[in-house]
C-alpha atoms as a PDB file:
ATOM      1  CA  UNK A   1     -83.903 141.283 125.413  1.00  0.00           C
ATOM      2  CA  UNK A   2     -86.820 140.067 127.510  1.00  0.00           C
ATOM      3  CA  UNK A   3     -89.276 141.096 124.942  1.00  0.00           C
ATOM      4  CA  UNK A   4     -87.224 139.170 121.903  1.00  0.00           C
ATOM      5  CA  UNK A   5     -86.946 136.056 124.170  1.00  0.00           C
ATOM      6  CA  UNK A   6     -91.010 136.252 125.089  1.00  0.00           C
ATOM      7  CA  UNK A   7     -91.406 136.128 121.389  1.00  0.00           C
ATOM      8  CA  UNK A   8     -89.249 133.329 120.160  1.00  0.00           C
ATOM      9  CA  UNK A   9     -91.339 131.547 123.248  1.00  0.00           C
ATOM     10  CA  UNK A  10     -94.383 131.840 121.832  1.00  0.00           C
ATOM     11  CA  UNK A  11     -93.744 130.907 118.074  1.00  0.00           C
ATOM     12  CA  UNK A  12     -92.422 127.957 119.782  1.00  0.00           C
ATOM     13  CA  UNK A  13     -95.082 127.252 121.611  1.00  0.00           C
ATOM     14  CA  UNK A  14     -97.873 127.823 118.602  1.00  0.00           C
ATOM     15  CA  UNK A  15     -95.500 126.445 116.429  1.00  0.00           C
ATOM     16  CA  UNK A  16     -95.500 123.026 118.615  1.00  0.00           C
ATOM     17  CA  UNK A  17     -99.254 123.316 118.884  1.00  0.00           C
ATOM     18  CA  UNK A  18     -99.739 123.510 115.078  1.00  0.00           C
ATOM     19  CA  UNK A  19     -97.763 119.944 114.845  1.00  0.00           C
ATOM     20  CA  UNK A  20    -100.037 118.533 117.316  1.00  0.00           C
ATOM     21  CA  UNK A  21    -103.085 119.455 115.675  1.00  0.00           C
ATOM     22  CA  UNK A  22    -101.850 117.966 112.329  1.00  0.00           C
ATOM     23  CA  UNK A  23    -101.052 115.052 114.472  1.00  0.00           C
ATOM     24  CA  UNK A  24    -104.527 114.189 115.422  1.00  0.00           C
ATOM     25  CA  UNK A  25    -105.737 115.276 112.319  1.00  0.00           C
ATOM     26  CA  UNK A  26    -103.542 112.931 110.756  1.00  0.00           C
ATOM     27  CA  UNK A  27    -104.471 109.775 113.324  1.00  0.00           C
ATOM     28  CA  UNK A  28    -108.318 110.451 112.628  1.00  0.00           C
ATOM     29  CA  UNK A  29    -108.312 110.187 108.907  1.00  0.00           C
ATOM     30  CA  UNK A  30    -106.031 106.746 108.832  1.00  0.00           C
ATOM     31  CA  UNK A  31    -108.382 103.824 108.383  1.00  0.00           C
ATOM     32  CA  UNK A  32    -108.378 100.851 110.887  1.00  0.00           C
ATOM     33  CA  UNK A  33    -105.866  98.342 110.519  1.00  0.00           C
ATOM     34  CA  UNK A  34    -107.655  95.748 110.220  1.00  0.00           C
ATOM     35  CA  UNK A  35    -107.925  92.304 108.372  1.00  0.00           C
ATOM     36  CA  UNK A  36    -110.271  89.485 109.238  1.00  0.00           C
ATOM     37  CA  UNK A  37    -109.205  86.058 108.272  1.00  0.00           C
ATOM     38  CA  UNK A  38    -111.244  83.679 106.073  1.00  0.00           C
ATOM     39  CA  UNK A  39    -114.366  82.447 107.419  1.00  0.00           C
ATOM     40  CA  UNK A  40    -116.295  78.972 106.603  1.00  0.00           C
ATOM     41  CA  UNK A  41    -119.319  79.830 104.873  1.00  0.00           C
ATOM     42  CA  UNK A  42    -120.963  76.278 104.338  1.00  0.00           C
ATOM     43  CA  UNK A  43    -120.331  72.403 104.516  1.00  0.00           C
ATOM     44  CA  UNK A  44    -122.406  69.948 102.913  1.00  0.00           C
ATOM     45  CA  UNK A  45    -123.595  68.049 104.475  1.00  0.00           C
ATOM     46  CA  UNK A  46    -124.571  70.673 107.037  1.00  0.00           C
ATOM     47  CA  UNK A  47    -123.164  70.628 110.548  1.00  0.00           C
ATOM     48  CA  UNK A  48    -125.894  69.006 112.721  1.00  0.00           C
ATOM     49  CA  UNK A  49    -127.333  67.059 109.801  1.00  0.00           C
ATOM     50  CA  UNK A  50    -128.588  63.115 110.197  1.00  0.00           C
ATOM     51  CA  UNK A  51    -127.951  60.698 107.541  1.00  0.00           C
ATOM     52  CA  UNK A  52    -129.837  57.760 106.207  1.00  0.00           C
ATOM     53  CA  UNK A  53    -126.432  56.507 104.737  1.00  0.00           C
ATOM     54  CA  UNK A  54    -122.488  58.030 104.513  1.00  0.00           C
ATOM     55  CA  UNK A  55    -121.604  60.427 102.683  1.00  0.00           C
ATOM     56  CA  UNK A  56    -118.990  60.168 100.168  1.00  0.00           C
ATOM     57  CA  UNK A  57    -117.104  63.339 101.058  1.00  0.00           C
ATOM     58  CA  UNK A  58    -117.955  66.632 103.009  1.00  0.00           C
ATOM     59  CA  UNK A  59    -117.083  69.658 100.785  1.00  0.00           C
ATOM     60  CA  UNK A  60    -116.214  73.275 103.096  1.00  0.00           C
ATOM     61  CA  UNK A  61    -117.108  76.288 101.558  1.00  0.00           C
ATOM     62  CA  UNK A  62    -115.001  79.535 102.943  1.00  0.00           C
ATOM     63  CA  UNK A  63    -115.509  83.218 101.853  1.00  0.00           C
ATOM     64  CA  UNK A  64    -112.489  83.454 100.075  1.00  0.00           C
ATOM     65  CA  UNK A  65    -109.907  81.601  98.075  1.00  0.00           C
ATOM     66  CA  UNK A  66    -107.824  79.328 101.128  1.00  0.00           C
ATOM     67  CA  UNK A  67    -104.092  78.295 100.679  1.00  0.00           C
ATOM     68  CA  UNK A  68    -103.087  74.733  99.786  1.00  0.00           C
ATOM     69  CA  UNK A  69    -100.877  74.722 103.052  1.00  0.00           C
ATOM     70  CA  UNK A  70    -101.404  70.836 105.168  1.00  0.00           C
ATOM     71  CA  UNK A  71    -104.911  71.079 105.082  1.00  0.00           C
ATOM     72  CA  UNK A  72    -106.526  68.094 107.744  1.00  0.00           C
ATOM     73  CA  UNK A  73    -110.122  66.778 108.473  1.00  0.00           C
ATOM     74  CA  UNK A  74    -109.920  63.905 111.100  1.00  0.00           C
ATOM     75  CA  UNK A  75    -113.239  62.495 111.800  1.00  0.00           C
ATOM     76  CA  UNK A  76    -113.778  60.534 115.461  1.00  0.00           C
ATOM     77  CA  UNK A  77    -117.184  58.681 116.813  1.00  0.00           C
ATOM     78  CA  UNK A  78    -118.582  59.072 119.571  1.00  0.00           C
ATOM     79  CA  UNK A  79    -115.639  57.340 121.892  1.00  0.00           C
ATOM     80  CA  UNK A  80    -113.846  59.911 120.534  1.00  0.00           C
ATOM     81  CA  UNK A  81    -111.419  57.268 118.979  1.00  0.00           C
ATOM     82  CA  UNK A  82    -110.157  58.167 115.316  1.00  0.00           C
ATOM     83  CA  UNK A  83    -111.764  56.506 112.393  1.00  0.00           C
ATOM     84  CA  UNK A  84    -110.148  58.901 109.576  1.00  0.00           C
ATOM     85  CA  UNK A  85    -107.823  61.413 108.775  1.00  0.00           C
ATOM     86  CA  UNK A  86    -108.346  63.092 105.354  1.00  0.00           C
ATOM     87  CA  UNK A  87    -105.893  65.228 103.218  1.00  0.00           C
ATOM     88  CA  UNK A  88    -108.783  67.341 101.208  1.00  0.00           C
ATOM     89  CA  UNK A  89    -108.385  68.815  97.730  1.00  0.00           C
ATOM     90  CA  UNK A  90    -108.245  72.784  97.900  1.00  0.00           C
ATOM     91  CA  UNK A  91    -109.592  74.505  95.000  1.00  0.00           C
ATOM     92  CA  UNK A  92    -110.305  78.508  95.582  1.00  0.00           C
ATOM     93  CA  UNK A  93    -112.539  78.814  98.056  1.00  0.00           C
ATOM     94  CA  UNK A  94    -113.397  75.102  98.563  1.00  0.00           C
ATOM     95  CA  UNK A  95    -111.987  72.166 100.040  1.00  0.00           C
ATOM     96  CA  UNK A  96    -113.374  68.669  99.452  1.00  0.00           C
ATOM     97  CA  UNK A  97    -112.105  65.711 101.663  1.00  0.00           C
ATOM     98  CA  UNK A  98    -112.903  62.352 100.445  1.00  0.00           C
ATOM     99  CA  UNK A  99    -113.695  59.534 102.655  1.00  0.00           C
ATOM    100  CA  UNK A 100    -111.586  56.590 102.447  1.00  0.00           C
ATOM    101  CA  UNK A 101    -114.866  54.435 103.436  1.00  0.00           C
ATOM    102  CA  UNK A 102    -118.034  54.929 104.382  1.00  0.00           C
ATOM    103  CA  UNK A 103    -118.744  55.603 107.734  1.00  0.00           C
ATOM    104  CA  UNK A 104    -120.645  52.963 109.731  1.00  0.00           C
ATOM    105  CA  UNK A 105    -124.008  53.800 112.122  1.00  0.00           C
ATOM    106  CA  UNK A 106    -123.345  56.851 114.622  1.00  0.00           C
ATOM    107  CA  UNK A 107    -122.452  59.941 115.335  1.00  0.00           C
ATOM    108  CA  UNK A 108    -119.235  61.650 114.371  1.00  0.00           C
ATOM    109  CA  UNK A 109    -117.083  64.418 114.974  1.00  0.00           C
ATOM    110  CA  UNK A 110    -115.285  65.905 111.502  1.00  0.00           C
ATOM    111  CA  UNK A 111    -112.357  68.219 112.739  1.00  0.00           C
ATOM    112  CA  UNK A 112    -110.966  70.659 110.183  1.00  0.00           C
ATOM    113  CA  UNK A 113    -108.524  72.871 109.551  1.00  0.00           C
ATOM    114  CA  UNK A 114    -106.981  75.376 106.740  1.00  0.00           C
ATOM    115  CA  UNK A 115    -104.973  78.107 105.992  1.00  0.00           C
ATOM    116  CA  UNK A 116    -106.987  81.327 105.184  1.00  0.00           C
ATOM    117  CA  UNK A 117    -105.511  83.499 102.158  1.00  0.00           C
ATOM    118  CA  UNK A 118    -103.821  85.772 104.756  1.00  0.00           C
ATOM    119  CA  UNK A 119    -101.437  82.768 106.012  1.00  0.00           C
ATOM    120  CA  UNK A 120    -103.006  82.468 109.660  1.00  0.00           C
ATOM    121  CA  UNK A 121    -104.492  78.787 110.212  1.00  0.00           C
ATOM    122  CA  UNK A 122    -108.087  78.701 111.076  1.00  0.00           C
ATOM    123  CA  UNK A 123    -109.709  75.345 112.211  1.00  0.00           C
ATOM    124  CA  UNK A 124    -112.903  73.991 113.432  1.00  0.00           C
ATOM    125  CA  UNK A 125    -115.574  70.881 114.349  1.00  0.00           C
ATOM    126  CA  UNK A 126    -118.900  69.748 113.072  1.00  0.00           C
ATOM    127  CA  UNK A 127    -121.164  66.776 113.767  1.00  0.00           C
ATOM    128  CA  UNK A 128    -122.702  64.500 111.158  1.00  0.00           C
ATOM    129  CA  UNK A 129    -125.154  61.417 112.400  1.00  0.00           C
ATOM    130  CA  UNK A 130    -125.258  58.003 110.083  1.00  0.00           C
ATOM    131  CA  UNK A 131    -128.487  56.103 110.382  1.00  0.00           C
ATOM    132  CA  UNK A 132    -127.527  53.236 107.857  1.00  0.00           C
ATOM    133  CA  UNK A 133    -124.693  51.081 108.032  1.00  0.00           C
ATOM    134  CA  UNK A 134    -123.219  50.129 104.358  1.00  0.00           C
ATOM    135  CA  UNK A 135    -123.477  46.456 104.380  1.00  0.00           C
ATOM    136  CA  UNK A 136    -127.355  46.928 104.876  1.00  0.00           C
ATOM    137  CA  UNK A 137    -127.492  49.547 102.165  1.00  0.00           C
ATOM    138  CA  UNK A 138    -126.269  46.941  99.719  1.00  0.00           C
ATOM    139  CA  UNK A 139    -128.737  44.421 101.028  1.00  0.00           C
ATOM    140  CA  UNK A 140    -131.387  46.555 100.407  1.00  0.00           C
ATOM    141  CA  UNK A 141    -130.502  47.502  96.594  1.00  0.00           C
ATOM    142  CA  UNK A 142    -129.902  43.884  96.187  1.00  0.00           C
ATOM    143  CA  UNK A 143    -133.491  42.320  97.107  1.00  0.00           C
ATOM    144  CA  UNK A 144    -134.340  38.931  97.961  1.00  0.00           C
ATOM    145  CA  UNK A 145    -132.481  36.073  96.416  1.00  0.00           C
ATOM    146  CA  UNK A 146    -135.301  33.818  95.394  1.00  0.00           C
ATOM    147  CA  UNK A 147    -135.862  35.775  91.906  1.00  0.00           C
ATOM    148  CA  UNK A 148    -138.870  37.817  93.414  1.00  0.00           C
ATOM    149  CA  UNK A 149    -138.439  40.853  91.872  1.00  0.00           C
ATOM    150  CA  UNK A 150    -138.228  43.895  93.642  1.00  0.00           C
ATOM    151  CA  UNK A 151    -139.773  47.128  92.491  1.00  0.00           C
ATOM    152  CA  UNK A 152    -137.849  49.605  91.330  1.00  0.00           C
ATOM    153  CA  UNK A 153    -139.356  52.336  93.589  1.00  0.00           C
ATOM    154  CA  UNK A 154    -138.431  49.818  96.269  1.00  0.00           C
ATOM    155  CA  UNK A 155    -135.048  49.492  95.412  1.00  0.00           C
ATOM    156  CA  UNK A 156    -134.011  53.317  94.322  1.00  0.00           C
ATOM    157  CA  UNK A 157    -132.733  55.309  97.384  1.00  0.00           C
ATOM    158  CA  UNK A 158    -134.469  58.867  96.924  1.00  0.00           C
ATOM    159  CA  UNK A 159    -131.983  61.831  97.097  1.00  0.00           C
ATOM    160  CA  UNK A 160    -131.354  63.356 100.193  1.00  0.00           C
ATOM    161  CA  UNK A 161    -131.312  67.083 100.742  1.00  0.00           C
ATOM    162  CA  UNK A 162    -128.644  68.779 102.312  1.00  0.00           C
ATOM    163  CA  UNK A 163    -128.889  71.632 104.234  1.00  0.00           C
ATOM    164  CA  UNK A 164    -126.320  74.532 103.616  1.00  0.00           C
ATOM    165  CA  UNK A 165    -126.924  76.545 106.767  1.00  0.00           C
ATOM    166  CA  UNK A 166    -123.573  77.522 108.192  1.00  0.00           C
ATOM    167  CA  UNK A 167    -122.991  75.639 111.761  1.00  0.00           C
ATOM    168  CA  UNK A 168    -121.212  75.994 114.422  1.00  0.00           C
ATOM    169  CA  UNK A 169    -117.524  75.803 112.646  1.00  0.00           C
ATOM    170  CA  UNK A 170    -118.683  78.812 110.734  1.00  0.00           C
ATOM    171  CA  UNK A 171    -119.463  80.780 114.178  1.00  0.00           C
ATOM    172  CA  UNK A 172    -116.089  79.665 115.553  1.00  0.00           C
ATOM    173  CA  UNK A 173    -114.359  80.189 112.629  1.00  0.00           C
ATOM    174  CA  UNK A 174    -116.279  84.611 112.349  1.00  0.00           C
ATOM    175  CA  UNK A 175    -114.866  84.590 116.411  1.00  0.00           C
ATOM    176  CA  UNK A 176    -111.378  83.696 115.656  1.00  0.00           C
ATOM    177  CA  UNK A 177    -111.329  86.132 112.773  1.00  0.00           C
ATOM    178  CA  UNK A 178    -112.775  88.992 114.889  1.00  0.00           C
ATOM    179  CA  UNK A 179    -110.571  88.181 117.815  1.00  0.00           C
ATOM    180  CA  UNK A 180    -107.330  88.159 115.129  1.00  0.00           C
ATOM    181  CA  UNK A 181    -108.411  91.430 113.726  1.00  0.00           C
ATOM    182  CA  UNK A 182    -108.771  93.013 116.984  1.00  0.00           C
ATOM    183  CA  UNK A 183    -105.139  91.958 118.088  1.00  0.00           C
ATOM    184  CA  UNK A 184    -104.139  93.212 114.914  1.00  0.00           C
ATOM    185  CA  UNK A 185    -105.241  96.331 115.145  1.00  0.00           C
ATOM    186  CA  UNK A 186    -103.725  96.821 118.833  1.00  0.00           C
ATOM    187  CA  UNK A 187    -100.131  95.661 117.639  1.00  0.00           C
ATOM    188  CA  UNK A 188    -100.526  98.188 114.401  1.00  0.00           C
ATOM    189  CA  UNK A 189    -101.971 101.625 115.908  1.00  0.00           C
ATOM    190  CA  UNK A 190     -98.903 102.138 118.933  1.00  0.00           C
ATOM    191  CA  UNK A 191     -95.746 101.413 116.050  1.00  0.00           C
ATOM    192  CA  UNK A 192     -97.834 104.135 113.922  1.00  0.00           C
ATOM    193  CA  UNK A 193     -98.025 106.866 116.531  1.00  0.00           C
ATOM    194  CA  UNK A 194     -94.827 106.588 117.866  1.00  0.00           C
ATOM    195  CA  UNK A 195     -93.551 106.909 114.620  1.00  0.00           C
ATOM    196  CA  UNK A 196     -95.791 110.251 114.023  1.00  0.00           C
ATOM    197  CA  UNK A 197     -94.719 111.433 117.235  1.00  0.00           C
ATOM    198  CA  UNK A 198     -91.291 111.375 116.811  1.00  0.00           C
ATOM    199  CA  UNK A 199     -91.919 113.899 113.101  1.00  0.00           C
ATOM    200  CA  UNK A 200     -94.079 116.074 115.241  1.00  0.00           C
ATOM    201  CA  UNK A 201     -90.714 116.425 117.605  1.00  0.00           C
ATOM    202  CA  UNK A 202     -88.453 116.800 114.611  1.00  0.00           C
ATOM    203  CA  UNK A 203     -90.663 119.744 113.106  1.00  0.00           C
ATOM    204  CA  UNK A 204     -90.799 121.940 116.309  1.00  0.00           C
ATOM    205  CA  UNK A 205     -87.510 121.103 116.711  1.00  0.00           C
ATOM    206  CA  UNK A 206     -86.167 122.721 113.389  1.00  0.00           C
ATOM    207  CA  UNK A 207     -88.822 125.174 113.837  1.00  0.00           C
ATOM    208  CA  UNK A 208     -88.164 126.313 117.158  1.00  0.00           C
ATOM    209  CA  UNK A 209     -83.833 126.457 115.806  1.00  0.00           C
ATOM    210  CA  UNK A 210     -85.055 128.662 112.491  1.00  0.00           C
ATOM    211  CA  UNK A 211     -86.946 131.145 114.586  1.00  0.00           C
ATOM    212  CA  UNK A 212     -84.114 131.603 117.330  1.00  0.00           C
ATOM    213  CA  UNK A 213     -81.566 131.905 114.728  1.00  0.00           C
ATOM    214  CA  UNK A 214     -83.970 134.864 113.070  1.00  0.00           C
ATOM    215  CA  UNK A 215     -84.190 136.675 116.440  1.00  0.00           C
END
């Protein structure tokens, strides 16, 4: 009797240790849970940049298509008061917000925020400077009033170049995402092996009940 009962012990016991090896095995070859949010790429113009005169709009560039969900860009001066808040057009991975008017001399503060394709929000701040007010812009295409012609060189504005560097939004926007994906992660892995824990009990369970009801 003591013999039969030794047995039936240890095919439960290697038994048991079978279904914990299959659950590590099983834990090891499951990929990370893991999915970072949209990131800005770009802006033009480029966080940081100086102006001779306002741009018309400031287009974002994100790695991925965003979601047309209350998009906002609110752009402040340098009291911090508000001068404009923007609705921009989404369109794949872009979003385009159109000043209302052009933004007088100084430096300003462009707030924005989207939603990434995986629903979270994800927001962020750049910094443009204006050298030019408008009304002198106009002056200067203009020319004198006496009928002296100005030359044409003097009168064309020559294109500005716009940096695309990624600025600081994009850097605060690649932290969010890595922080989100890393509390992701921890949520998904403990529902996952408590739920493969609970099989490996059910198997030596049944196991252990077939081999006693053999003996």
């Amino acid at each position: 009797m003591t013999s039969v009962i030794s047995r039936s012990a240890a095919r439960s016991t290697s038994a048991l240790a079978v279904c914990v090896a299959l659950l590590f095995a099983a834990m090891l070859a499951l990929p990370a849970p893991a999915q970072a949010h949209d990131t800005l790429l770009s802006t033009d113009p480029a966080d940081g940049s100086t102006l001779e005169t306002s741009p018309e709009a400031v287009v974002f560039t994100f790695s991925a298509d965003i979601l047309d969900v209350s998009p906002l860009v609110r752009v402040s001066d340098e009291s911090g008061d508000q001068v404009a808040e923007v609705t921009p057009a989404v369109e794949g991975p872009t979003a385009t917000a159109t000043l209302p008017e052009p933004l007088p001399v100084g430096t300003y503060d462009i707030q924005w925020r989207v939603v990434s394709g995986d629903g979270h929000p994800i927001e962020g701040t750049l910094t443009l400077t204006v050298e030019q007010d408008p009304a002198a812009e106009e002056d200067a295409v203009a020319g004198p009033s006496d009928g002296g012609g100005a030359s044409t060189e003097d009168s064309e504005e020559s294109p500005q170049e716009l940096p695309t560097a990624t600025g600081d939004a994009s850097a605060q926007g690649e932290s969010e995402a890595a922080e989100q994906s890393e509390q992701d992660g921890g949520l998904s892995m403990p529902v996952l092996l408590g739920g493969l824990a609970v099989i490996v009990l059910v198997v030596a369970v049944a196991g252990y009940a077939i081999m006693r009801r053999r003996d």
